[in-house]
PDB file of N, CA and C in Angstrom:
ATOM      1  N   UNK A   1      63.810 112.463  52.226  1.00  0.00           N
ATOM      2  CA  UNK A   1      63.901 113.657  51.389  1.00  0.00           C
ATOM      3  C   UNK A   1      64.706 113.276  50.147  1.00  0.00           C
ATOM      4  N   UNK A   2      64.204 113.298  48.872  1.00  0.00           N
ATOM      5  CA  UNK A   2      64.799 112.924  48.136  1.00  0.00           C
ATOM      6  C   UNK A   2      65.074 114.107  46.775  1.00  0.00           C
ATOM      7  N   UNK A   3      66.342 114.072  46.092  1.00  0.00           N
ATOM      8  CA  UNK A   3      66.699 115.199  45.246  1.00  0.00           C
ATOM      9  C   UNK A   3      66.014 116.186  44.993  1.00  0.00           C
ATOM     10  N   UNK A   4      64.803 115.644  44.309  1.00  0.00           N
ATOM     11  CA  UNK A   4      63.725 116.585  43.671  1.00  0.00           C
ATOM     12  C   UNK A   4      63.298 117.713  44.573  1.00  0.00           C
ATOM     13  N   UNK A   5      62.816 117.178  45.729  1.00  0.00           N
ATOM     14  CA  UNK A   5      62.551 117.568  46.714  1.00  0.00           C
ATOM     15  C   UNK A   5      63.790 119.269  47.299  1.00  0.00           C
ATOM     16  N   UNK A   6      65.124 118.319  47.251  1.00  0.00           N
ATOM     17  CA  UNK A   6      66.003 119.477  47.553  1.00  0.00           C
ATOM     18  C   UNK A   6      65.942 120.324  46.366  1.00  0.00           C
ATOM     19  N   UNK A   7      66.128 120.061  45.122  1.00  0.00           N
ATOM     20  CA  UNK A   7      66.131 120.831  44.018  1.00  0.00           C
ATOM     21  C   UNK A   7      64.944 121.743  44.182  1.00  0.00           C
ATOM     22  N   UNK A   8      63.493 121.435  44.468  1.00  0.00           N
ATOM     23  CA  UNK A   8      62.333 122.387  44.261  1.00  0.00           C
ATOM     24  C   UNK A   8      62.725 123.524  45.542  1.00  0.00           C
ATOM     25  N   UNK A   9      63.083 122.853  47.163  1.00  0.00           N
ATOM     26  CA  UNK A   9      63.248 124.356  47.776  1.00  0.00           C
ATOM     27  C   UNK A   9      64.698 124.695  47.778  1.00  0.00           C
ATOM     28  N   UNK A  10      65.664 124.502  46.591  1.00  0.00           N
ATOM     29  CA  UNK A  10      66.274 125.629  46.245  1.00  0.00           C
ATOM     30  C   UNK A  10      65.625 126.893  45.018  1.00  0.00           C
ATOM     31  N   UNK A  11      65.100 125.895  44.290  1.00  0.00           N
ATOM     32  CA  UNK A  11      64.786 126.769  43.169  1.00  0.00           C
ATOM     33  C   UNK A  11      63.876 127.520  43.805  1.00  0.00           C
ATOM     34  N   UNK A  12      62.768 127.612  44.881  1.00  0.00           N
ATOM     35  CA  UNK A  12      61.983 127.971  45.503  1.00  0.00           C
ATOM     36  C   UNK A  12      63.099 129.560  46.865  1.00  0.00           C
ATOM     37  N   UNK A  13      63.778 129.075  46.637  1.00  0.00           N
ATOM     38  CA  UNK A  13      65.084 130.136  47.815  1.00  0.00           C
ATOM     39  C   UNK A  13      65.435 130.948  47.059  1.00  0.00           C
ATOM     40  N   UNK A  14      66.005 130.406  45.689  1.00  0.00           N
ATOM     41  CA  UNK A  14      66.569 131.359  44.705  1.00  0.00           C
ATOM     42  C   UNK A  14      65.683 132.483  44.419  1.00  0.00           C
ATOM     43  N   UNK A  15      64.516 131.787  43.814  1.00  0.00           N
ATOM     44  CA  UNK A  15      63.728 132.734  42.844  1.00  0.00           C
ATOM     45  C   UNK A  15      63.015 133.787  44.529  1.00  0.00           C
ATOM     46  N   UNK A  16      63.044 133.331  45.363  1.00  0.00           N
ATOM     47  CA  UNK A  16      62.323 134.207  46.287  1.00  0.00           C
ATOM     48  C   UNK A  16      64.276 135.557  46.692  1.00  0.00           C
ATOM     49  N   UNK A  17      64.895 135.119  46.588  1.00  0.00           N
ATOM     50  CA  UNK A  17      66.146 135.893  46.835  1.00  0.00           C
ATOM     51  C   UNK A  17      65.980 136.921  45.715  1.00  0.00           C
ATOM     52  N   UNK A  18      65.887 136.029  44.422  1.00  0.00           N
ATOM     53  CA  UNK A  18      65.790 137.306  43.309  1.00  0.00           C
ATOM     54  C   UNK A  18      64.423 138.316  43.436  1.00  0.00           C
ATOM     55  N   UNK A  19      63.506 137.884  43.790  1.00  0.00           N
ATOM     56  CA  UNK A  19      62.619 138.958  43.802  1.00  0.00           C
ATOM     57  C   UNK A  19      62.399 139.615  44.775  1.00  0.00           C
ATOM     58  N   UNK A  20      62.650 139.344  45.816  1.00  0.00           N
ATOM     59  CA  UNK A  20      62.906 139.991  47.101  1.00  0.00           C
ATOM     60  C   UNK A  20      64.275 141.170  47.147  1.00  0.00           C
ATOM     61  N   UNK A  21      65.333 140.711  46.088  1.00  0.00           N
ATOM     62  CA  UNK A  21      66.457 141.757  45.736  1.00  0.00           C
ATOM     63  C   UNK A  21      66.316 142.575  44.886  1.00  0.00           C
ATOM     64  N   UNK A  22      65.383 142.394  43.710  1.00  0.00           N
ATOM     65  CA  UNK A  22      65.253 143.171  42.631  1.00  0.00           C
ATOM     66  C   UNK A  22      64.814 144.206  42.976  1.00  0.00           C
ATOM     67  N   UNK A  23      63.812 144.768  43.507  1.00  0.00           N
ATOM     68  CA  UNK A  23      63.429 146.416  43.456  1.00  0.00           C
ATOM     69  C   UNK A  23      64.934 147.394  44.329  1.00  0.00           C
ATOM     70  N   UNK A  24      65.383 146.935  44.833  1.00  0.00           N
ATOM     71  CA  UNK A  24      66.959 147.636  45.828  1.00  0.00           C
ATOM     72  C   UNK A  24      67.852 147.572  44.542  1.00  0.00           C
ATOM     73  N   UNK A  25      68.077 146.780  43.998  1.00  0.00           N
ATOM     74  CA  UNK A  25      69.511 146.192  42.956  1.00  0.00           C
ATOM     75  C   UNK A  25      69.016 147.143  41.833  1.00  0.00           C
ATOM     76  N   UNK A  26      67.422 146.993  41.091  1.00  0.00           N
ATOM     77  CA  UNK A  26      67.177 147.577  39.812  1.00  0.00           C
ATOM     78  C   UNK A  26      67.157 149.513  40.100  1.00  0.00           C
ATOM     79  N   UNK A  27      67.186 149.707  41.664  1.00  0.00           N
ATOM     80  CA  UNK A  27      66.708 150.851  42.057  1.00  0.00           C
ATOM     81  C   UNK A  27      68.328 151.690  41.957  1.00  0.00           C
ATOM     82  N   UNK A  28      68.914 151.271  42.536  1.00  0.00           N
ATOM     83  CA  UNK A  28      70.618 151.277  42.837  1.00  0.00           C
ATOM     84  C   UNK A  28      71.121 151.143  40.944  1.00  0.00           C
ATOM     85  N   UNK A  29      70.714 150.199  40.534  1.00  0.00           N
ATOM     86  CA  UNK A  29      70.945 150.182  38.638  1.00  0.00           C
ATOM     87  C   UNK A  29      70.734 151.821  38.184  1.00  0.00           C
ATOM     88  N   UNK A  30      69.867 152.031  37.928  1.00  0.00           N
ATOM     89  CA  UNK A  30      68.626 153.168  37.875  1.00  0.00           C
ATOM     90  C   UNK A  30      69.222 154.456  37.905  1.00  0.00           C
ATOM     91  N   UNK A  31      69.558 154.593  38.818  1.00  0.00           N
ATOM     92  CA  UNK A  31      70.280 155.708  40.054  1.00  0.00           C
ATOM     93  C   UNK A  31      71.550 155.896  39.358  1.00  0.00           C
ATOM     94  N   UNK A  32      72.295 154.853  39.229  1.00  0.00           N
ATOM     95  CA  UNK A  32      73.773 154.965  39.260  1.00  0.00           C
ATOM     96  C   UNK A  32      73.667 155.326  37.716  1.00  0.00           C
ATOM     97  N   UNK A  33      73.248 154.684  36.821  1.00  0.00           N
ATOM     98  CA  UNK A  33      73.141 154.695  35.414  1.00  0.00           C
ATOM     99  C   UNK A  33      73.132 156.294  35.193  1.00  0.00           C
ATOM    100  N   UNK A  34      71.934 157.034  35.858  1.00  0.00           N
ATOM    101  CA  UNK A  34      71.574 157.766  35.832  1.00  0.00           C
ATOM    102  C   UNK A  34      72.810 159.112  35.902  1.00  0.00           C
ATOM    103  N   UNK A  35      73.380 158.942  37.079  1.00  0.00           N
ATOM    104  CA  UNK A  35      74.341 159.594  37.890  1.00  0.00           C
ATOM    105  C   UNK A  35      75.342 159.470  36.916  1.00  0.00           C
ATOM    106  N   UNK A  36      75.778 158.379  35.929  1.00  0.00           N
ATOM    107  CA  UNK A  36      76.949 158.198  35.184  1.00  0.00           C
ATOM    108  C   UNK A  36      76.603 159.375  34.045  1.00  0.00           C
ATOM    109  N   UNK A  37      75.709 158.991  33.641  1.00  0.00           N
ATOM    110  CA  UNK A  37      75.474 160.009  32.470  1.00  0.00           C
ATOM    111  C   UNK A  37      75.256 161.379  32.423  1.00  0.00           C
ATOM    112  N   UNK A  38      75.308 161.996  33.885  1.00  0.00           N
ATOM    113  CA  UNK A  38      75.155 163.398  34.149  1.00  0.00           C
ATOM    114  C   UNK A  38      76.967 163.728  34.465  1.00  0.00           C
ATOM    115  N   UNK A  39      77.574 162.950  35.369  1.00  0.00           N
ATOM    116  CA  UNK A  39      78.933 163.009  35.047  1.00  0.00           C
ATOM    117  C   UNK A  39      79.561 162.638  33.522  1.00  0.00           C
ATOM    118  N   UNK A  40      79.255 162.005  33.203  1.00  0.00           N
ATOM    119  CA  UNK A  40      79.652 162.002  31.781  1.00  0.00           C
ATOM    120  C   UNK A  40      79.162 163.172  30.984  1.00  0.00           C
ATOM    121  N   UNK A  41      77.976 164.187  31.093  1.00  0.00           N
ATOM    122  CA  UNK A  41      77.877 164.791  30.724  1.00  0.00           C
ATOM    123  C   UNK A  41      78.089 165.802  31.061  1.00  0.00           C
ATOM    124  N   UNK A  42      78.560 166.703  32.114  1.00  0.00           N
ATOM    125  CA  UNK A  42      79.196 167.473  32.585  1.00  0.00           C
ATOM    126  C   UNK A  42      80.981 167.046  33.319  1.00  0.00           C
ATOM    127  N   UNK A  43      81.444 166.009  32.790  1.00  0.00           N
ATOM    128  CA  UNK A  43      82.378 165.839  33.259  1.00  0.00           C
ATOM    129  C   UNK A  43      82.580 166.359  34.671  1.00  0.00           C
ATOM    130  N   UNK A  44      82.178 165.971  35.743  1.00  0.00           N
ATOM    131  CA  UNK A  44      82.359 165.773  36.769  1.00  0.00           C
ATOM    132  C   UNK A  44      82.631 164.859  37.806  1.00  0.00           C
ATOM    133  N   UNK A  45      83.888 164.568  38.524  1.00  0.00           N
ATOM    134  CA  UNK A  45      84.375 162.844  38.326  1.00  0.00           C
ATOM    135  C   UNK A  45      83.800 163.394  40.088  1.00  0.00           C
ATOM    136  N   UNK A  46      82.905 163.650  40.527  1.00  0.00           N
ATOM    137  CA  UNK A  46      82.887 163.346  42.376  1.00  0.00           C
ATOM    138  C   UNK A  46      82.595 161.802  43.059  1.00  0.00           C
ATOM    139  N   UNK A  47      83.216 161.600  43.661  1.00  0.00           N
ATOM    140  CA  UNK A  47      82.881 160.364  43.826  1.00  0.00           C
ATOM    141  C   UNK A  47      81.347 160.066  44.892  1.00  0.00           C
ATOM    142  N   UNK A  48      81.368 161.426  45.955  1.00  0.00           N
ATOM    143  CA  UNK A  48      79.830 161.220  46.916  1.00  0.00           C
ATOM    144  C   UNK A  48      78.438 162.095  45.467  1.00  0.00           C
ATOM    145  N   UNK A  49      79.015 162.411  44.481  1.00  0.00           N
ATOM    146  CA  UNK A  49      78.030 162.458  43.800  1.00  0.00           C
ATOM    147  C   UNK A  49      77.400 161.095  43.114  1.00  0.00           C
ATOM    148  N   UNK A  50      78.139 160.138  43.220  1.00  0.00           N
ATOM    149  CA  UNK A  50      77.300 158.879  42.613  1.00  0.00           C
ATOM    150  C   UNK A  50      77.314 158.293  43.810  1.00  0.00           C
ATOM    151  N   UNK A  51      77.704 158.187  45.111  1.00  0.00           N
ATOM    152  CA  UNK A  51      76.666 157.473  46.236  1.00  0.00           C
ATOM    153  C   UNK A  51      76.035 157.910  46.864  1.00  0.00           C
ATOM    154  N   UNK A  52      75.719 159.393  46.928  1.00  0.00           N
ATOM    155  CA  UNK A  52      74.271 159.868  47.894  1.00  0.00           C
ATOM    156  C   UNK A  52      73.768 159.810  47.430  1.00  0.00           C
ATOM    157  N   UNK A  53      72.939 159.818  46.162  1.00  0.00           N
ATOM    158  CA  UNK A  53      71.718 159.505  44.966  1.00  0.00           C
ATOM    159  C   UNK A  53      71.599 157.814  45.434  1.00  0.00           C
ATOM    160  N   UNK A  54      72.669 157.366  44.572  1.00  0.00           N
ATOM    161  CA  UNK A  54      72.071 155.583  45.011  1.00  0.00           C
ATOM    162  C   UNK A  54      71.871 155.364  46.624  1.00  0.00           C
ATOM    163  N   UNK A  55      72.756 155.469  47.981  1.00  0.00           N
ATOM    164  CA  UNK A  55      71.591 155.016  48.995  1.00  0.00           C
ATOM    165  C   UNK A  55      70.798 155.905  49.388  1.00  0.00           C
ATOM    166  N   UNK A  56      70.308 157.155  48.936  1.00  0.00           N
ATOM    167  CA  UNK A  56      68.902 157.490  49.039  1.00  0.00           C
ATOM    168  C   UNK A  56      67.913 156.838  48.301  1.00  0.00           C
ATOM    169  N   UNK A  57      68.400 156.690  46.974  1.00  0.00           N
ATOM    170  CA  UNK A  57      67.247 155.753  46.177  1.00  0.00           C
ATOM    171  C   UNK A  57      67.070 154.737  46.737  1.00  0.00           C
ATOM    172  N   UNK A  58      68.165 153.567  47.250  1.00  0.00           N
ATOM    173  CA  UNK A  58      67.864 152.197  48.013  1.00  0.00           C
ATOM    174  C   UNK A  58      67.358 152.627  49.438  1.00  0.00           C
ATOM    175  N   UNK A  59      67.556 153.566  50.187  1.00  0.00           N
ATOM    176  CA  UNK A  59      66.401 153.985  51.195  1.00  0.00           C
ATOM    177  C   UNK A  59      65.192 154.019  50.705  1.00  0.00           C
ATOM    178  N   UNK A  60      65.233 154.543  50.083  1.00  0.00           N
ATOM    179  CA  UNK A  60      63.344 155.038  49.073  1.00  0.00           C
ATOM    180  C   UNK A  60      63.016 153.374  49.074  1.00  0.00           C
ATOM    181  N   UNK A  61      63.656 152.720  48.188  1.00  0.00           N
ATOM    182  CA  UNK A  61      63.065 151.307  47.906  1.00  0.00           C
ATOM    183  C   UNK A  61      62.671 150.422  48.516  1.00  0.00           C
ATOM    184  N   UNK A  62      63.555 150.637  49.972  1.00  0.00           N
ATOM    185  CA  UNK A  62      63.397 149.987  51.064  1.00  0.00           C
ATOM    186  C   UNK A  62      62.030 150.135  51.508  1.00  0.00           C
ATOM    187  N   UNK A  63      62.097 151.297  51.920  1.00  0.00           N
ATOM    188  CA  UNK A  63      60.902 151.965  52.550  1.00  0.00           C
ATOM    189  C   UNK A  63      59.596 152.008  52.062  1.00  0.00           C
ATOM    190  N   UNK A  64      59.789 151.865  50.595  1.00  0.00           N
ATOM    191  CA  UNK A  64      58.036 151.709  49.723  1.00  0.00           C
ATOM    192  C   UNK A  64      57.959 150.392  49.714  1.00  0.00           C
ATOM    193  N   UNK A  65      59.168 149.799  49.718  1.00  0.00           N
ATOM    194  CA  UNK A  65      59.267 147.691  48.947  1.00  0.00           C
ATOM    195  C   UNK A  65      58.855 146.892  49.974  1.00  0.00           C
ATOM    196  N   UNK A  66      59.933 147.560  51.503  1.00  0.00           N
ATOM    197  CA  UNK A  66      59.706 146.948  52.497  1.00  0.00           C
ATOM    198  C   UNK A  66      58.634 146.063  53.419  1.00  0.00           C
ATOM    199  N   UNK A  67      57.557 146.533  53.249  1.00  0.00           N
ATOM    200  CA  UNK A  67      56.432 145.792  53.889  1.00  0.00           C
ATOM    201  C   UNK A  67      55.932 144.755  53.368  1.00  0.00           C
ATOM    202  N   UNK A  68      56.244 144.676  51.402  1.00  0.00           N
ATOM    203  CA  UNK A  68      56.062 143.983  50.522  1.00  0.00           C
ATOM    204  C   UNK A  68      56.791 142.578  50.683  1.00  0.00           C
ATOM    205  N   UNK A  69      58.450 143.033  51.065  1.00  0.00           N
ATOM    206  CA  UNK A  69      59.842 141.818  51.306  1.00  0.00           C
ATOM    207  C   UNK A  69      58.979 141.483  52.488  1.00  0.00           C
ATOM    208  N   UNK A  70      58.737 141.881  53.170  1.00  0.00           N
ATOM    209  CA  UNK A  70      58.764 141.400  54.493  1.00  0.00           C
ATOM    210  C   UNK A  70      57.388 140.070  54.475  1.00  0.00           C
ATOM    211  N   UNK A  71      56.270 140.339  54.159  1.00  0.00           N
ATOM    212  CA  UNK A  71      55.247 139.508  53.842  1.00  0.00           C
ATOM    213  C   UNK A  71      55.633 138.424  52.368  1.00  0.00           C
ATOM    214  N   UNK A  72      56.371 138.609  51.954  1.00  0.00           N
ATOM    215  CA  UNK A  72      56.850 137.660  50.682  1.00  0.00           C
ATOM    216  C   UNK A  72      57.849 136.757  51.696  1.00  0.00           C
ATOM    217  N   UNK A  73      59.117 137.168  52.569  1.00  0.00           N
ATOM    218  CA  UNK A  73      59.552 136.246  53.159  1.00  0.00           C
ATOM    219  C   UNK A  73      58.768 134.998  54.433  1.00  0.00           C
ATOM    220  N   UNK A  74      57.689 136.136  55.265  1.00  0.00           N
ATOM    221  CA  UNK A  74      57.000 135.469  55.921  1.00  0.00           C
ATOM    222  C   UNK A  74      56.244 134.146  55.134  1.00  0.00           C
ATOM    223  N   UNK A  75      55.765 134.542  54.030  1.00  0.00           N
ATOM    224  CA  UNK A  75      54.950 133.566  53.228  1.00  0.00           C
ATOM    225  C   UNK A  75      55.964 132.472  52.631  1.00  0.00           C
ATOM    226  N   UNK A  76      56.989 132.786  52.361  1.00  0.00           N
ATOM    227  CA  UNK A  76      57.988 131.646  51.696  1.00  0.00           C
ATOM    228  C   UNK A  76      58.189 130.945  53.077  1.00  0.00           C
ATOM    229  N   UNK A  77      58.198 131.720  54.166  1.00  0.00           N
ATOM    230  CA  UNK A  77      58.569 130.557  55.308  1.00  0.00           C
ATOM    231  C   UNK A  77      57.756 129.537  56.354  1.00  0.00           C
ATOM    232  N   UNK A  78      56.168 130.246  55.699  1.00  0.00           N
ATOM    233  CA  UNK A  78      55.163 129.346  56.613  1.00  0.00           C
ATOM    234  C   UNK A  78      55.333 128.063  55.526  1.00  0.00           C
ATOM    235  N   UNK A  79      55.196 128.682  53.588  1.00  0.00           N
ATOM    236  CA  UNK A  79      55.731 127.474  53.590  1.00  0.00           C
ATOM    237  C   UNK A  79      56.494 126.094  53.401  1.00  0.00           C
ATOM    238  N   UNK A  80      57.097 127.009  53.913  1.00  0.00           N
ATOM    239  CA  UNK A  80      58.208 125.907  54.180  1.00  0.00           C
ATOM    240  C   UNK A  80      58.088 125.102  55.651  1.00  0.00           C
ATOM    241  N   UNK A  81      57.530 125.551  56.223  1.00  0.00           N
ATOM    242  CA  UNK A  81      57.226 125.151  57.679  1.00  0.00           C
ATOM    243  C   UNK A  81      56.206 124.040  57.364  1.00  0.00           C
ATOM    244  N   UNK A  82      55.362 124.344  56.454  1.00  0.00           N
ATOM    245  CA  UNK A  82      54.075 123.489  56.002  1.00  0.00           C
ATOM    246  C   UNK A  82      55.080 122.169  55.452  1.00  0.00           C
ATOM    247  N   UNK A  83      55.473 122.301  54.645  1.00  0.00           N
ATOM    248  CA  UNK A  83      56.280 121.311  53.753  1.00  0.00           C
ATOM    249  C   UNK A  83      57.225 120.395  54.586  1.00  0.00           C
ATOM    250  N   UNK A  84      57.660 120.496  56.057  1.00  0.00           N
ATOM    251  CA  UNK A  84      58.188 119.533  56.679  1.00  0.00           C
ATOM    252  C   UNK A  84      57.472 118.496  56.934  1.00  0.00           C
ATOM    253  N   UNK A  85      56.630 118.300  56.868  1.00  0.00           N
ATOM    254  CA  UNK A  85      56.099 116.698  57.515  1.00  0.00           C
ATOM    255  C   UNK A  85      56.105 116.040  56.103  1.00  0.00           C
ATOM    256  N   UNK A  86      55.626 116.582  54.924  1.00  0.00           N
ATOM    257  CA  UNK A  86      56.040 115.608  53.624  1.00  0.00           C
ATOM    258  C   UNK A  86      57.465 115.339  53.327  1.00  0.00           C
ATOM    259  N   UNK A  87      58.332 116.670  53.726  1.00  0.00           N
ATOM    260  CA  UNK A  87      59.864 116.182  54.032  1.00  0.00           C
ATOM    261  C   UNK A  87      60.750 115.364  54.044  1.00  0.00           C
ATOM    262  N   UNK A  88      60.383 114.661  55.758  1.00  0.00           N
ATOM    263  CA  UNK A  88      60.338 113.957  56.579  1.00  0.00           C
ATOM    264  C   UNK A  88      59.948 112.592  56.096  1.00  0.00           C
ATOM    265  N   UNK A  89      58.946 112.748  54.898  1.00  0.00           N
ATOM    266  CA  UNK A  89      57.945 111.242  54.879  1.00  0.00           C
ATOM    267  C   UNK A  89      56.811 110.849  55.918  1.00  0.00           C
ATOM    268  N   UNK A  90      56.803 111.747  56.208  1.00  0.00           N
ATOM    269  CA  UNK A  90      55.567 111.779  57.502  1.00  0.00           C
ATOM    270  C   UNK A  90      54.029 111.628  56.718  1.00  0.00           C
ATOM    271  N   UNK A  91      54.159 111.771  55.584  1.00  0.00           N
ATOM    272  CA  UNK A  91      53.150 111.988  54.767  1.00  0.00           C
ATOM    273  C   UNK A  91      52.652 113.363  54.299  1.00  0.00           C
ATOM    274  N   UNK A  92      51.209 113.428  53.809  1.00  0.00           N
ATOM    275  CA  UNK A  92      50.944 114.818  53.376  1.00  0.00           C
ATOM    276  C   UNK A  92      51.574 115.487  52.140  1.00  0.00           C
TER     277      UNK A  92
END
């Protein structure tokens, strides 16, 4: 196994972490942004008014995104499963 090799399935971990996080993180962004500017605009400092909006929204995201993460991780991991015997040097 040589550098390149480690370098491609990190960059391959990363970029599957970031897109697998983005719809929860941009959803939770979204939400909160949102929530700031209605307290800011009614001056209202509650604090469960800016977290029951965001984890209902990251419930929501979960729940529409979810089946999506779930088949994006399966697929990053067959292959990676595939990619051990060139690994190895086994060939392929």
């Amino acid at each position: 196994m040589n550098t390149n090799a480690v370098m491609d399935l990190g960059l391959q971990a990363l970029l599957t972490a970031a897109k697998l996080s983005a719809p929860v993180l941009l959803t939770a962004l979204a939400v909160g942004l949102a929530i700031s500017l209605l307290q800011s605009i009614t001056q209202i400092q509650e604090v469960t008014l800016a977290f029951v909006p965001k984890a209902i929204g990251v419930a929501l995201a979960l729940l529409i995104t979810g089946h999506w993460m779930i088949s994006e991780m399966v697929t990053f991991t067959n292959d990676l499963f595939a990619k051990i015997p060139s690994l190895l040097g086994g060939g392929g």
